[in-house]
Protein backbone atom coordinates (compact mmCIF):
# COMPACT_ATOMS: atom_id res chain seq x y z
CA UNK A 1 26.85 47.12 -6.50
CA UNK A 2 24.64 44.25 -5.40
CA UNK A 3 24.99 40.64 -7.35
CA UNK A 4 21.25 40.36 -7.87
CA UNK A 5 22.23 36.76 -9.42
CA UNK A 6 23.74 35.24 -6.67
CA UNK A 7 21.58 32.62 -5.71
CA UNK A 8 18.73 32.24 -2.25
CA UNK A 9 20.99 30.79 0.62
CA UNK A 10 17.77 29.93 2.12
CA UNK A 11 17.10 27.59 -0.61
CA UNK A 12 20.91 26.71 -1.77
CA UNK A 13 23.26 27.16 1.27
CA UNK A 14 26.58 26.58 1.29
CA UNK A 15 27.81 23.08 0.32
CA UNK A 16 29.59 22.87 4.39
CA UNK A 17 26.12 24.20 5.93
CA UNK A 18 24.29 21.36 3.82
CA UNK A 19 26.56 18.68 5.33
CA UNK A 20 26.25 20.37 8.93
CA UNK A 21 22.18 20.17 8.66
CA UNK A 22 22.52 16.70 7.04
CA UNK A 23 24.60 15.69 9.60
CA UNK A 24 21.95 17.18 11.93
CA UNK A 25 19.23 15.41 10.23
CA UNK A 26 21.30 12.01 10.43
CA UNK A 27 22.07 12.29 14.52
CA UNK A 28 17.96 13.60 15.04
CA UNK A 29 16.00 11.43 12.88
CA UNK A 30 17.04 8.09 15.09
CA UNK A 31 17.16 9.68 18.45
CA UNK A 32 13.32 10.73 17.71
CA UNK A 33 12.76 7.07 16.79
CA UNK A 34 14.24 5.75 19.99
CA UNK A 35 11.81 8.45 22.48
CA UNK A 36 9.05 7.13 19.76
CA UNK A 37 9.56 3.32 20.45
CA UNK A 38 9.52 4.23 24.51
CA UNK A 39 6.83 6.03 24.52
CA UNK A 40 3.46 6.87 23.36
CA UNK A 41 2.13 5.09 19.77
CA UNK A 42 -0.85 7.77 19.58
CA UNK A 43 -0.32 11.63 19.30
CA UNK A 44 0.89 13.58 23.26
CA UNK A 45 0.67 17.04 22.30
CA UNK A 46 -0.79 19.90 23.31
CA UNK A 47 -3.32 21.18 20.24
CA UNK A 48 -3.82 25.06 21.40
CA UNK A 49 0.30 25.00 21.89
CA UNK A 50 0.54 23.86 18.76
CA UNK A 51 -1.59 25.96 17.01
CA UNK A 52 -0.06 29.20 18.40
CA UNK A 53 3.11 28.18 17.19
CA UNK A 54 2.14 27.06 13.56
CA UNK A 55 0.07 30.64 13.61
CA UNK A 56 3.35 32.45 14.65
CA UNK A 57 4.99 30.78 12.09
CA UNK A 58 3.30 32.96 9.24
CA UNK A 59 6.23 33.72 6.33
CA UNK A 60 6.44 36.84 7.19
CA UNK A 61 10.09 36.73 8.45
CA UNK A 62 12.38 34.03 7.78
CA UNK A 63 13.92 31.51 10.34
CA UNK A 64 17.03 29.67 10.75
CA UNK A 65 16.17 25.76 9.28
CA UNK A 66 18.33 24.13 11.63
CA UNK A 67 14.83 25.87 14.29
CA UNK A 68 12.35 24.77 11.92
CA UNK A 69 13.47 21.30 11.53
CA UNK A 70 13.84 20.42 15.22
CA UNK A 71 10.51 22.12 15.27
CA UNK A 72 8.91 20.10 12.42
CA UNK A 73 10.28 16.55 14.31
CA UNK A 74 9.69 17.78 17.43
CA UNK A 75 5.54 18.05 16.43
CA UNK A 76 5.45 15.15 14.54
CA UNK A 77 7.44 13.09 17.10
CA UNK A 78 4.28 13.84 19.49
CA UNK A 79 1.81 14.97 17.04
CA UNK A 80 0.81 11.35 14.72
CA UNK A 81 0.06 7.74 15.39
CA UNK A 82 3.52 6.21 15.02
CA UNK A 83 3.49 3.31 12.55
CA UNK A 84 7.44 3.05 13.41
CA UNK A 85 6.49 1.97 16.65
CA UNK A 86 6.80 -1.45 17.46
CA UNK A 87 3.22 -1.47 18.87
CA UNK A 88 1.74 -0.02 16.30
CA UNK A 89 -0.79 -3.08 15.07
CA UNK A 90 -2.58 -1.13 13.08
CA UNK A 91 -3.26 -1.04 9.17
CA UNK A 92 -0.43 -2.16 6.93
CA UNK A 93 1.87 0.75 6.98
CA UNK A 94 4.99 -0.26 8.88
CA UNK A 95 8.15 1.17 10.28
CA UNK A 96 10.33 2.08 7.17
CA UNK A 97 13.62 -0.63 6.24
CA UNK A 98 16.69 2.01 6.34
CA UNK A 99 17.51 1.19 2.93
CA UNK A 100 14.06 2.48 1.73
CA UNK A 101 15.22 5.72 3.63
CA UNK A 102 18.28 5.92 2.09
CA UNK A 103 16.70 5.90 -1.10
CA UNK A 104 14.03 8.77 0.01
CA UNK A 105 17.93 10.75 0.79
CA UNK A 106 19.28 10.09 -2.87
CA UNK A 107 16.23 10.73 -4.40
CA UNK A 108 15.70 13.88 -2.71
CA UNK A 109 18.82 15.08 -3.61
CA UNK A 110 18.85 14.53 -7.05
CA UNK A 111 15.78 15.00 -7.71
CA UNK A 112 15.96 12.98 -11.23
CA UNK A 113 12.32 13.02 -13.26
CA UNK A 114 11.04 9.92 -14.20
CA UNK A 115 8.33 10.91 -17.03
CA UNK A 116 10.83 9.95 -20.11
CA UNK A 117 13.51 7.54 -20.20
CA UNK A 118 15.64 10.03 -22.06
CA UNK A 119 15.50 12.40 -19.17
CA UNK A 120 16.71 9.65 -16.56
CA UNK A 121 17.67 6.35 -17.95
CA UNK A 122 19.59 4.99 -15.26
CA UNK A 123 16.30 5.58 -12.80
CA UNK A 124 13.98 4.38 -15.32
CA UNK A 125 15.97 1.00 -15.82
CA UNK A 126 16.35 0.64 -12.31
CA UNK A 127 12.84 1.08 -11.56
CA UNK A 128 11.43 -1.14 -14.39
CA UNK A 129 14.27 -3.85 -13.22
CA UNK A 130 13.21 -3.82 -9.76
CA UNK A 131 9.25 -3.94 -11.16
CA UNK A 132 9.66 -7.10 -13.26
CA UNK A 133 11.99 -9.12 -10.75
CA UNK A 134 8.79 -8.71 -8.73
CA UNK A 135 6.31 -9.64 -11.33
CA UNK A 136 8.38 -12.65 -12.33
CA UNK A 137 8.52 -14.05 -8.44
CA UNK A 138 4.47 -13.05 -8.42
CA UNK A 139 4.49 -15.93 -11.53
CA UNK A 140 3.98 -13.17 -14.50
CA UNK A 141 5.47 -14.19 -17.41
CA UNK A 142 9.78 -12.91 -18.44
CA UNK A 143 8.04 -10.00 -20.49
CA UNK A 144 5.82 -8.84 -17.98
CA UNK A 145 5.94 -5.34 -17.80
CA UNK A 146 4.84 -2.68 -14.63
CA UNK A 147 5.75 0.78 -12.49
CA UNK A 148 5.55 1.28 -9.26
CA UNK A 149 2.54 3.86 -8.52
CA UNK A 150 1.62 6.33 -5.36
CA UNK A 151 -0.30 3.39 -4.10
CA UNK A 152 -2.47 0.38 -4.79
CA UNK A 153 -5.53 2.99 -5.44
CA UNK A 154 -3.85 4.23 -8.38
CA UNK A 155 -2.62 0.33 -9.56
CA UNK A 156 -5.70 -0.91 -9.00
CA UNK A 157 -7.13 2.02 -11.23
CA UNK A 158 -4.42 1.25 -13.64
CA UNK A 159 -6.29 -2.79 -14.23
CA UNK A 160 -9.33 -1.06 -14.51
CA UNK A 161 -8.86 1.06 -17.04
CA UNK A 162 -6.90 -1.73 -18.80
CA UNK A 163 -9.45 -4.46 -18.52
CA UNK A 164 -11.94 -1.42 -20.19
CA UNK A 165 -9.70 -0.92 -22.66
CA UNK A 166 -9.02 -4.75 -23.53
CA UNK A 167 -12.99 -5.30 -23.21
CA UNK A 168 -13.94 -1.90 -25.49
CA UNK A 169 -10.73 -0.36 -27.58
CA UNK A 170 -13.34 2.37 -28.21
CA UNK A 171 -13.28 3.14 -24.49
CA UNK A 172 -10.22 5.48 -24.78
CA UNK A 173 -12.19 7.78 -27.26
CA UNK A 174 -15.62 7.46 -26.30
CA UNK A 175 -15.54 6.24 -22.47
CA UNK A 176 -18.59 4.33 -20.73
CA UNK A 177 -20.41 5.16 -24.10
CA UNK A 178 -18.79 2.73 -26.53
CA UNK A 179 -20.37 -0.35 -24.05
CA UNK A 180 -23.48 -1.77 -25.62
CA UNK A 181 -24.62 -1.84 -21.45
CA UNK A 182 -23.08 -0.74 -18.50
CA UNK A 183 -19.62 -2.02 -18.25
CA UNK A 184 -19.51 -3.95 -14.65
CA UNK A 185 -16.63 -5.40 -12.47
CA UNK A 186 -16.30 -7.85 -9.69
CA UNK A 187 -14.81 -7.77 -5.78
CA UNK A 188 -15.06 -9.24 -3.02
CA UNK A 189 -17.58 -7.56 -0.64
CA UNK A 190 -14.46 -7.82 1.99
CA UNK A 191 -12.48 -6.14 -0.96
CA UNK A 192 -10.32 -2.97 -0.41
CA UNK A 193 -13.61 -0.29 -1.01
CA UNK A 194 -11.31 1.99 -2.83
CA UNK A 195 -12.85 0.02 -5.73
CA UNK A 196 -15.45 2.28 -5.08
CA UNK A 197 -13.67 5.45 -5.54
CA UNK A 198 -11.68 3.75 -8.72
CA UNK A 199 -14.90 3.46 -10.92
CA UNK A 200 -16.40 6.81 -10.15
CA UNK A 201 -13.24 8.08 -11.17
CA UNK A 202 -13.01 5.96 -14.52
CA UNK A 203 -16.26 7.27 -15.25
CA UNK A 204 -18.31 4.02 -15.11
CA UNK A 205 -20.39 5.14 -11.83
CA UNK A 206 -20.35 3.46 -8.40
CA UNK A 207 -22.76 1.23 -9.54
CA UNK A 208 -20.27 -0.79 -11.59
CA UNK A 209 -18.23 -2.16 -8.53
CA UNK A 210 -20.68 -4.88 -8.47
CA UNK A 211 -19.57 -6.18 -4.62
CA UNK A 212 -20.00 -9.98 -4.25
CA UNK A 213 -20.67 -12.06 -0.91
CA UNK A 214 -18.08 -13.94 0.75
CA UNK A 215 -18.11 -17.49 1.66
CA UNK A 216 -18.40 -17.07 5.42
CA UNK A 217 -15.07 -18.00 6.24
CA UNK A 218 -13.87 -13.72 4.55
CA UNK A 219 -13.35 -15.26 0.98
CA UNK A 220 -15.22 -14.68 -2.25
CA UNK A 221 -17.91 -16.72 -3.04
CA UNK A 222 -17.20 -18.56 -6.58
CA UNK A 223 -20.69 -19.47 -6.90
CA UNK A 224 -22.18 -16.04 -5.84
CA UNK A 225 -19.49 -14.24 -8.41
CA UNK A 226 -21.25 -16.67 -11.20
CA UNK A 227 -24.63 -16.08 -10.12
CA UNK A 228 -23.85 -12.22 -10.10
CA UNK A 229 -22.35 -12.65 -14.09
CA UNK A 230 -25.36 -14.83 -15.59
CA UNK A 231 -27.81 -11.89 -14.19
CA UNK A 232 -26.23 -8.63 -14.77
CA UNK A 233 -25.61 -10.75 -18.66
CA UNK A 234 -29.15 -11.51 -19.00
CA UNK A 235 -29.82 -7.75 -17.73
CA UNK A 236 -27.72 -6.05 -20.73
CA UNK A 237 -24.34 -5.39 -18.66
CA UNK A 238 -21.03 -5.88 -19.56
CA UNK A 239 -18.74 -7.36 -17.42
CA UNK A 240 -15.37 -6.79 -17.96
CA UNK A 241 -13.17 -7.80 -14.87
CA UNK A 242 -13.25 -9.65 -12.07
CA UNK A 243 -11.06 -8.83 -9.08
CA UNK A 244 -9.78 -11.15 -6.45
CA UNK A 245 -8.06 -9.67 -2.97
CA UNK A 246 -4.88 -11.46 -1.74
CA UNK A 247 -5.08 -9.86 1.81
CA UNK A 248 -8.36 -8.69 2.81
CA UNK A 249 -7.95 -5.40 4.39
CA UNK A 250 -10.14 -6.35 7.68
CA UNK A 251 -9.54 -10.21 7.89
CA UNK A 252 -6.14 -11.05 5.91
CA UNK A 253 -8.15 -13.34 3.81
CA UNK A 254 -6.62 -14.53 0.37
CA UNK A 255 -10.12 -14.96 -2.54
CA UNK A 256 -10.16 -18.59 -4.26
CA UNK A 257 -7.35 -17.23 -6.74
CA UNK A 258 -7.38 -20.02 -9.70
CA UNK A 259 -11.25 -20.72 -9.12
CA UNK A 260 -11.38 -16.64 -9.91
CA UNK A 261 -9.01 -17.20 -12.86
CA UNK A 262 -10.92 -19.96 -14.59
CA UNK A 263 -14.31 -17.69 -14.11
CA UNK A 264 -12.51 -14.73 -15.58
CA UNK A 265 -10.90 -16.97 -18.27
CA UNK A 266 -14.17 -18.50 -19.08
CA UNK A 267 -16.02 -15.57 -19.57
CA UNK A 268 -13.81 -13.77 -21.16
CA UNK A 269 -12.63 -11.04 -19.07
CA UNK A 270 -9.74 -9.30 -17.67
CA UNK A 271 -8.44 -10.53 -14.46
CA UNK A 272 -6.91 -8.63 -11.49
CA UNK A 273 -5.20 -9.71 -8.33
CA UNK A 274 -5.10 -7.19 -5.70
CA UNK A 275 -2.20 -7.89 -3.35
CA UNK A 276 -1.23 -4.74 -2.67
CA UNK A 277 -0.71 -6.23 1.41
CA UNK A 278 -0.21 -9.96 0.76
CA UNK A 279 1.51 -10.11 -2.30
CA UNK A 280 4.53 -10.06 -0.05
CA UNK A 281 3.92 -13.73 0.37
CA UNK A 282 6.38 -13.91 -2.82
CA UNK A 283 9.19 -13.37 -0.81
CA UNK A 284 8.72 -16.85 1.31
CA UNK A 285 9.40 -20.07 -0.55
CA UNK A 286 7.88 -21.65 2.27
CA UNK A 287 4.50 -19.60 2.18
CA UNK A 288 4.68 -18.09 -1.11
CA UNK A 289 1.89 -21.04 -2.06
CA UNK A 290 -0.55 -19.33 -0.30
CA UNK A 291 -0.79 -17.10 -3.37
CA UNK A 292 -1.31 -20.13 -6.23
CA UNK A 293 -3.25 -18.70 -8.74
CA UNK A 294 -1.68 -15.66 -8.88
CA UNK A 295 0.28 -16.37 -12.11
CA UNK A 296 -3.02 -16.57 -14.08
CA UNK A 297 -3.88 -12.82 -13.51
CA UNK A 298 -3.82 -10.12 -16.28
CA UNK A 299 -2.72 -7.87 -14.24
CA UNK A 300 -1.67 -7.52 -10.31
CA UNK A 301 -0.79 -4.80 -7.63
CA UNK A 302 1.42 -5.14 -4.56
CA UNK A 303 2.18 -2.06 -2.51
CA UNK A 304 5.83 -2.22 -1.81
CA UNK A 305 5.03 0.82 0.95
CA UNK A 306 3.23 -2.02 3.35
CA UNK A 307 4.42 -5.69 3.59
CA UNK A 308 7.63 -4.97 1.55
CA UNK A 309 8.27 -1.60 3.97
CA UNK A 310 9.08 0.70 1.98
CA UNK A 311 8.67 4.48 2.84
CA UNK A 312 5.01 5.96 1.48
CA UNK A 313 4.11 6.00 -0.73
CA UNK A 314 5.06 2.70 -2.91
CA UNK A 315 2.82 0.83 -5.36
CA UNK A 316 3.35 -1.26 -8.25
CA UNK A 317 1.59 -2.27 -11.42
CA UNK A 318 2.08 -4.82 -12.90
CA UNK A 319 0.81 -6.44 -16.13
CA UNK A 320 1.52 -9.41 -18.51
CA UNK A 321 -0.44 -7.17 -21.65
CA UNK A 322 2.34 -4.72 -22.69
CA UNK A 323 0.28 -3.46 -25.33
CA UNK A 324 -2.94 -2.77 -23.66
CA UNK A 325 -1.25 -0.82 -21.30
CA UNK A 326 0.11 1.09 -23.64
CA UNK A 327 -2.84 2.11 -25.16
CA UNK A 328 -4.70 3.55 -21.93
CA UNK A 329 -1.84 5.82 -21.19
CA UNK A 330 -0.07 7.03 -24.74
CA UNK A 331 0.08 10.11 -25.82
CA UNK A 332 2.32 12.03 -27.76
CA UNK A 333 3.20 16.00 -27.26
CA UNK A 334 6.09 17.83 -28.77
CA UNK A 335 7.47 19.70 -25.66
CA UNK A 336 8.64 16.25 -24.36
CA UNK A 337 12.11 14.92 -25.16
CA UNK A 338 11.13 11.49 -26.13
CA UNK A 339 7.87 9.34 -27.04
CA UNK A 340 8.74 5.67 -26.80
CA UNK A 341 6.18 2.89 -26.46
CA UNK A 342 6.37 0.67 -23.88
CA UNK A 343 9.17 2.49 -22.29
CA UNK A 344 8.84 6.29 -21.42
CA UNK A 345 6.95 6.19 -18.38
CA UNK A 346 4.74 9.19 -19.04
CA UNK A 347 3.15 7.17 -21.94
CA UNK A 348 2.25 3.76 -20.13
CA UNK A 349 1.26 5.25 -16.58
CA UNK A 350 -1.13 7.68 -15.21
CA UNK A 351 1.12 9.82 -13.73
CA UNK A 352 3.16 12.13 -16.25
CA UNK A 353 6.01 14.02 -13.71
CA UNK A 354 6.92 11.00 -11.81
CA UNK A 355 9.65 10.77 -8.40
CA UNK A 356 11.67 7.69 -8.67
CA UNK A 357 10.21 5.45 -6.28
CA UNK A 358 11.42 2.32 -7.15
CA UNK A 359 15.05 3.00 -5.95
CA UNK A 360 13.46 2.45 -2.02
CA UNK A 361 12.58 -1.29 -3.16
CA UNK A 362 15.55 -1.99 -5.27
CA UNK A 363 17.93 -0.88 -2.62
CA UNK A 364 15.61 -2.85 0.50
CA UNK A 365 15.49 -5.78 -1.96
CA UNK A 366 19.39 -5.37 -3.14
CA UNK A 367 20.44 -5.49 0.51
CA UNK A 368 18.54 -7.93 1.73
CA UNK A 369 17.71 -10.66 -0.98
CA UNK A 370 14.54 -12.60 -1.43
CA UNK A 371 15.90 -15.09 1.25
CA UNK A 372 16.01 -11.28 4.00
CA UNK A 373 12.30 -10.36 2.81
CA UNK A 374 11.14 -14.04 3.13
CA UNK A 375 12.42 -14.28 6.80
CA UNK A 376 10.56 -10.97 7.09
CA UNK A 377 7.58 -11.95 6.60
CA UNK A 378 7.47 -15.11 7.94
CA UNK A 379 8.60 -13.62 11.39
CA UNK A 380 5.14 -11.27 11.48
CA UNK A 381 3.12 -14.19 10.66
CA UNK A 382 5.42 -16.26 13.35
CA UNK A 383 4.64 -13.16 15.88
CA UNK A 384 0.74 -13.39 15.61
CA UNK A 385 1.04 -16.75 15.92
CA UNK A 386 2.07 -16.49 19.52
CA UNK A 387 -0.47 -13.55 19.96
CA UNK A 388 -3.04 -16.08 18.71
CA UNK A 389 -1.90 -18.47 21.74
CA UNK A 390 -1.57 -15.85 24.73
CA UNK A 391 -4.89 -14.58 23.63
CA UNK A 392 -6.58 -18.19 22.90
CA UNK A 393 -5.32 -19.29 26.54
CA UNK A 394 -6.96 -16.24 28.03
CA UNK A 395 -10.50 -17.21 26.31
CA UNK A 396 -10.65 -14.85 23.41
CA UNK A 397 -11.96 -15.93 19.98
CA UNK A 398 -10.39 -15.74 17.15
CA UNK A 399 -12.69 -15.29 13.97
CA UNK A 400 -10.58 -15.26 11.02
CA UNK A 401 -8.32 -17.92 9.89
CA UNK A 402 -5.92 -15.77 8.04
CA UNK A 403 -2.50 -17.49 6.30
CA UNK A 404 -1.19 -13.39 6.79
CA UNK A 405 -0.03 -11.96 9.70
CA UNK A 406 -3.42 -10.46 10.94
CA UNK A 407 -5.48 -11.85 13.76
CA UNK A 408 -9.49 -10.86 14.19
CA UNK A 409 -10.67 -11.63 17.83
CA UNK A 410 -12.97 -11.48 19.81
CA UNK A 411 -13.13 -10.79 23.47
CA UNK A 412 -14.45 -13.09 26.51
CA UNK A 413 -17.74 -11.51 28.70
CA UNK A 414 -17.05 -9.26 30.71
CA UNK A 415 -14.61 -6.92 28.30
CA UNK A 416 -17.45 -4.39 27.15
CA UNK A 417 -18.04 -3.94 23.57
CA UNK A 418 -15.56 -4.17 21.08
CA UNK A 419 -15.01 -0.39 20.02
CA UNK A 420 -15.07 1.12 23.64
CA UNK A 421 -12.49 -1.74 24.54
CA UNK A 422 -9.84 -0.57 21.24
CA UNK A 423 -10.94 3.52 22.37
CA UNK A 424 -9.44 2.95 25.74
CA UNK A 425 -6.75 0.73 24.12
CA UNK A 426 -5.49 3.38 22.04
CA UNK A 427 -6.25 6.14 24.58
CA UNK A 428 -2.97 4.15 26.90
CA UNK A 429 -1.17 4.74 24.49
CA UNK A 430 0.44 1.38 25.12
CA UNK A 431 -0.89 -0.20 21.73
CA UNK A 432 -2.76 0.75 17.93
CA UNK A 433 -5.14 -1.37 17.22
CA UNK A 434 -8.77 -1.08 15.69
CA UNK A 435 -12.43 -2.10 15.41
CA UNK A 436 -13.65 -3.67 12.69
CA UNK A 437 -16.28 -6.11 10.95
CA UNK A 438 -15.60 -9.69 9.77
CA UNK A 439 -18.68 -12.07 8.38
CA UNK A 440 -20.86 -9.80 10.14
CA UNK A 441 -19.21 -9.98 13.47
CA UNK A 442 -17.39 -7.02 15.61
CA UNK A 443 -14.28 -7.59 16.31
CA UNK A 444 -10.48 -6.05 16.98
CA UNK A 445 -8.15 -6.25 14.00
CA UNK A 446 -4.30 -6.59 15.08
CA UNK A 447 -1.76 -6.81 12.40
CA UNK A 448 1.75 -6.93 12.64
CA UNK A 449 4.16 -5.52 9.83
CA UNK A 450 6.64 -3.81 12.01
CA UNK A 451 10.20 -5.55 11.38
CA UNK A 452 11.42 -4.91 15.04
CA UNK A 453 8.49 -6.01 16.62
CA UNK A 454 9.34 -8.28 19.36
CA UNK A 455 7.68 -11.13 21.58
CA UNK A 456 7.39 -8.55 24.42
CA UNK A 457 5.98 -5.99 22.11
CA UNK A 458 3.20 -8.89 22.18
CA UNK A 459 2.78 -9.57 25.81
CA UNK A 460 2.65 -5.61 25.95
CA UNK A 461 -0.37 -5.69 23.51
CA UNK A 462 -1.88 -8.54 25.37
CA UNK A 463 -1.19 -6.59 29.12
CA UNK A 464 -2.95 -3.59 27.15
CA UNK A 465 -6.49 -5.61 26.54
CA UNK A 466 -6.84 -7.22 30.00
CA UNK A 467 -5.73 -3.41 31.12
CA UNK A 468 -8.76 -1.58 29.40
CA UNK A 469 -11.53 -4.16 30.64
């Protein structure tokens, strides 16, 4: 008679056929990483070929994983833009730190859910002790509290929905309603635009992302972002936050942060740091006072998925206002095994079933110290440094004057026009880099993150410019 219980071994092989495709996974992973770093940074592969074979792939009969993994690398070894490629100077995703992978391995594995402490204390501790090591370097106070998020979208959300909170307690019952006027915030016009995206979904409109002018030189404007509060006041709004970006996604710029703290302290409203990409700065005691100001937020975000290179994706929230937190996210059900304030995840975070990120950052930041993620940083910034000289002694501009490691130039006559020159960039192969804006200017954004990028990566880059004149 047939043992209908016996388990899929599709789904649950044998304990010696997991470690044979482990070990397969262990010896293929790196060997596609080494073809990656030789070759192309921009996707090689065929489309219609492709397409055949994910049709032909259609569930209908089942195939041997060991085929469909070295299928799966095989298409995404040719088949993405590589941000694990060395020249990859792109946004600020960067090639992975193997501990972070390790931690993607455990995780995976054991699968623990983070939504109540009771269900996985030891992850839940780990993660919150990781969190508030950070938030004490970023100058929070010992009982700051935070979780790490899918990204700085959802952190950033997270101080929104706090500072509405804080401004309105009514807010969690009633929403936009319980304002008197429309409830307003405050960014940079250089800001990450996801802001845009975070108050439709908060329910306060588009509108309310109230986007003010930089200074010229990428930075917020102090005296625009008090112009911008006496009117929308005398209007009937309400402000309730303002937000100041440590890292400006197209020019690396850090805001004015304690001239933004002692606005928002002086009127009375919450105040956010965005640092999702420069917040790494922490790790540097010799740059780390780029960031001054920071200590005076309510509330900040750094993604440990860019700067701190982390596998996707990695935020973190993190707050010095334990209990306003916990009132924008609490909520109590019976089916769950535990309802603790200020300490079962599902009850001071948006998400409710939650992987256990943090382990990727506690074991990169276990392994390698402040002193490892210091050096780390201060060797990107070190690296467009020289860029800035090979491509200053070939007469290009340079239009940003960035303390981060992102460079926005400009090139000499004769190059064509900025996008066409980054399309035929990118179309080598040789180099990822992009077109952007900056005070009103076109130019080519090139970042560097990557933790293996070398010197000659740079002279490749540089080779790659003069190449697609």
């Amino acid at each position: 008679m047939k043992d209908d219980t016996r388990p899929s071994e599709a789904f649950f092989p044998t304990r010696a056929e997991r470690a044979r495709l482990d070990d397969f996974l262990t010896h293929e992973l790196p060997r596609a990483n080494a073809r990656i770093a030789q070759g192309s940074v921009v996707p090689t592969f065929d489309l219609a070929t492709f397409k055949k074979e994910l049709a032909a792939i259609d569930f209908g009969t089942p195939r041997a994983l060991e085929e469909l993994m070295s299928w799966s690398i095989a298409q995404l070894e040719h088949g993405i833009v590589h941000m694990t490629h060395p020249r990859y100077f792109g946004l600020f995703n960067p090639a992975p730190t193997f501990p972070a992978e390790c931690a993607d391995r455990i995780v995976g594995a054991l699968n623990p859910q983070l939504a109540t402490w009771t269900t996985a204390p030891a992850a839940v501790e780990i993660e919150a002790h990781v969190v508030k090591a950070v938030a004490v370097r970023a100058g929070l106070p010992a009982d700051a509290v935070g979780h790490c998020t899918s990204g700085g979208s959802e952190a950033n959300c997270t101080a929104l929905l706090c500072a509405l909170t804080r401004a309105n307690p009514r807010f969690a019952t009633e929403g936009a309603r319980a304002f008197a006027g429309a409830p307003l915030f405050y960014i940079s016009q250089d800001s990450h635009l996801a802001w845009l995206k975070i108050a439709h979904q908060t329910g306060i409109g588009r509108a309310a992302a109230r986007l003010v002018p930089t200074d010229g030189r990428g930075q917020l404007d102090a005296t625009a972002l008090i112009a911008a509060l006496r009117e929308d006041r005398a209007r009937g709004s309400v402000p309730v936050m303002i937000v100041a970006t440590a890292g400006t996604t197209n020019g690396g710029m850090i805001d004015p942060l304690t001239r933004c703290a002692q606005i928002a302290r002086a009127e009375g409203l919450w105040y956010h740091v965005d640092a999702a990409w420069g917040g790494a700065l922490i790790a540097s005691d010799r740059l780390r006072g780029a960031l001054a100001g920071m200590e005076h937020a309510d509330s900040i975000t750094i993604d440990a998925h860019k700067w701190f290179a982390t596998t996707m994706g990695c935020g973190m929230f993190m707050t010095r206002d334990v209990n306003v937190l916990s009132a924008v996210f609490h909520v109590s059900t019976t089916f769950m095994p535990s309802n603790i304030v200020n300490l079962d995840p599902y009850v001071t975070t948006a998400q409710w079933s939650r992987r256990f990120l943090g382990l990727r950052l506690f074991l990169s930041l276990a392994a390698a110290g402040w002193q490892g993620y210091g050096e780390h940083v201060e060797r990107s910034i070190a690296l467009m440094a020289f860029l800035k000289e090979e491509l200053a002694a070939q007469g290009w501009a340079i239009a940003n004057d960035s303390q981060l490691a992102v460079l926005c130039i400009i090139p000499p006559a004769g190059y064509g026009d900025v996008r066409g020159l980054v399309t035929r960039v990118i179309a080598s192969g040789n180099a990822w880099i992009a077109a952007a804006k900056f005070e009103g200017h076109d130019i080519i954004r090139v970042c560097l993150t990557h933790g293996e990028a070398t010197r000659q990566d740079i002279l490749e880059l540089v080779r790659a410019l003069s190449a697609a004149r």
